[in-house]
Protein backbone atom coordinates (compact mmCIF):
# COMPACT_ATOMS: atom_id res chain seq x y z
CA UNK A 1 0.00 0.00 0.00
CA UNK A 2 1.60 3.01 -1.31
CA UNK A 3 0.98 6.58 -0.37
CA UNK A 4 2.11 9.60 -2.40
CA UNK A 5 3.39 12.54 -0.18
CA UNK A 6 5.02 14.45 -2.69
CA UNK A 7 5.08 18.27 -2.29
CA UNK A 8 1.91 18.20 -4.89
CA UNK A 9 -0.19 15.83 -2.77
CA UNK A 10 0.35 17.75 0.41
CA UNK A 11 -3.26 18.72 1.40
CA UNK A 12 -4.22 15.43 0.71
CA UNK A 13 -2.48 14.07 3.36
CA UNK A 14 -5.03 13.30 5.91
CA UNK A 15 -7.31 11.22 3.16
CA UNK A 16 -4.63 9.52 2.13
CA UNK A 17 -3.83 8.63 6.01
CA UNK A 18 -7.33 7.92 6.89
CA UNK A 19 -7.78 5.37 3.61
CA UNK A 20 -5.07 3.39 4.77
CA UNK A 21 -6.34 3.54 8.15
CA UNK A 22 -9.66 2.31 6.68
CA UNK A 23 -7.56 -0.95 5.72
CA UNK A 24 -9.23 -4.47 7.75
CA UNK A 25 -5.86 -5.45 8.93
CA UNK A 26 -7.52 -8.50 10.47
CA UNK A 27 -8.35 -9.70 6.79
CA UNK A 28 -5.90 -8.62 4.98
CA UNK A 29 -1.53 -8.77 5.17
CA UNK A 30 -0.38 -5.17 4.15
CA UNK A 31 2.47 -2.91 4.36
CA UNK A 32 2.20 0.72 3.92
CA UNK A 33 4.62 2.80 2.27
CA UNK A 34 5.32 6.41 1.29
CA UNK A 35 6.89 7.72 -1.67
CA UNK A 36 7.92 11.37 -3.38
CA UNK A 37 11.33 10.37 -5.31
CA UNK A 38 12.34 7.78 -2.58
CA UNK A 39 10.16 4.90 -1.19
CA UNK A 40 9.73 4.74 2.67
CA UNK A 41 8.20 1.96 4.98
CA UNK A 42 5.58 4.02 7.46
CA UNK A 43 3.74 2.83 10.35
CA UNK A 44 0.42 4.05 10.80
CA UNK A 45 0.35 4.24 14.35
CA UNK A 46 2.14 7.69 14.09
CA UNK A 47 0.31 10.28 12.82
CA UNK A 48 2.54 12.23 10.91
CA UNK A 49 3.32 11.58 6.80
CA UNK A 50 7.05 12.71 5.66
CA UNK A 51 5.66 15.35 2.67
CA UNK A 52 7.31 17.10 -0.18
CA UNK A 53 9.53 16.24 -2.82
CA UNK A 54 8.75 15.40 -6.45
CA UNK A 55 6.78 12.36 -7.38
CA UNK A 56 8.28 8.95 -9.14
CA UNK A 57 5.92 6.07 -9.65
CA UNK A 58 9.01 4.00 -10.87
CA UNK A 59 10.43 4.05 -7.46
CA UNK A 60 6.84 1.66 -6.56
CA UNK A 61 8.23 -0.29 -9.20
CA UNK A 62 11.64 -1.02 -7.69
CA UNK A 63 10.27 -1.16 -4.11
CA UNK A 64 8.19 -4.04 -5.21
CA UNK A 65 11.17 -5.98 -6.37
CA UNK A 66 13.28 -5.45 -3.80
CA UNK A 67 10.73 -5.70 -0.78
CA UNK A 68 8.87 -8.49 -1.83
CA UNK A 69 9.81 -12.29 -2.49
CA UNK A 70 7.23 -12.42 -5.17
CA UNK A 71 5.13 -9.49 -6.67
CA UNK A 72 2.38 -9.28 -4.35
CA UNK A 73 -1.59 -9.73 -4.91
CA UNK A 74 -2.25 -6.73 -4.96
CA UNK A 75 -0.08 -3.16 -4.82
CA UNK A 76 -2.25 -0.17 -4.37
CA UNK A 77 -1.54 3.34 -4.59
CA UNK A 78 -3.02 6.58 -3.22
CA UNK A 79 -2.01 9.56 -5.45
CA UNK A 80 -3.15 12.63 -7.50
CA UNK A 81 -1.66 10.64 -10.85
CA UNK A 82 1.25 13.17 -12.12
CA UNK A 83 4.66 11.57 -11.90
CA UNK A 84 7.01 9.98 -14.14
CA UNK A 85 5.36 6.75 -16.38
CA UNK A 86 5.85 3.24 -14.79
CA UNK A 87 5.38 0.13 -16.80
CA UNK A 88 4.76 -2.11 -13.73
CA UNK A 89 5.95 -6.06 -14.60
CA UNK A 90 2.40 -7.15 -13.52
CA UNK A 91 -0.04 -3.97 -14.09
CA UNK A 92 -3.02 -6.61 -13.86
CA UNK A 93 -2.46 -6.28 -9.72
CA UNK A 94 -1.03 -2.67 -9.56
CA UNK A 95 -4.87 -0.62 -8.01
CA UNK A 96 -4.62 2.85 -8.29
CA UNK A 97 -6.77 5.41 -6.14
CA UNK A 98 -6.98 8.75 -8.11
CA UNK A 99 -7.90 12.30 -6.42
CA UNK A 100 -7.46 13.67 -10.20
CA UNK A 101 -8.70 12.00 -13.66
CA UNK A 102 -4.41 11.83 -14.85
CA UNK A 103 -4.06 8.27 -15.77
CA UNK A 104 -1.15 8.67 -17.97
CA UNK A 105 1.18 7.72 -16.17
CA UNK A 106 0.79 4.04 -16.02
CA UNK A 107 -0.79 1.14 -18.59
CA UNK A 108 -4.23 0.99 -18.94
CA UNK A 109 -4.22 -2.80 -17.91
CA UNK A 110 -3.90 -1.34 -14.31
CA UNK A 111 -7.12 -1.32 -11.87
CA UNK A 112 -8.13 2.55 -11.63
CA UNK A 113 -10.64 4.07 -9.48
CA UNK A 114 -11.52 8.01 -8.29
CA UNK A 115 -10.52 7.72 -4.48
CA UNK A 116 -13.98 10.03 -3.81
CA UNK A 117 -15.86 6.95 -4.24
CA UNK A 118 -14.58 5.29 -1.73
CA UNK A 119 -14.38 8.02 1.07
């Protein structure tokens, strides 16, 4: 679970934090991660979000590979959608949670959905 805090998705901090939050940690096995241009492992229990910097999507790309043992089920990401393009190695699994309608940045074989509708 991947949440953008790049300088651009700064006042949407507290949805972002709150939609992980939301996540039914007895039913499912996550890890939650920020990322501007560098990926970093977060716990939710604090309450604050490192924000600013620039935004990379490939940086999900290499986190996945080097975190993970295999790609996982599912890798979902909580952004406005303007970064650099990523051409994930399994888009089929790769869920992303817009604020904006910019979905250039990744294939269209990737899950996409307007975060609003699930506030």
């Amino acid at each position: 679970f991947y949440l953008d805090t790049s300088g651009s998705c700064h006042s949407y901090a507290q949805r972002f934090y709150d939609a992980a939050k939301s996540v039914p940690l007895d039913k499912f096995d996550v890890r939650f991660f920020c990322f501007s241009t560098y990926v970093h492992e977060i716990d939710l229990k604090q309450s604050r979000l490192p924000m600013g910097g620039g935004t990379s999507f490939r940086i999900i790309a290499e986190s996945v590979e080097k975190e993970f043992d295999r790609h996982p089920d599912g890798v979902f990401i909580i952004t406005d959608g303007y970064g650099d393009n990523v051409v994930p190695k399994i888009p089929e699994k790769w869920f992303w949670f817009l604020t904006t309608s910019c979905d250039t940045c990744f294939p269209k074989t990737c899950k996409k959905f307007l975060l609003t509708n699930y506030e």
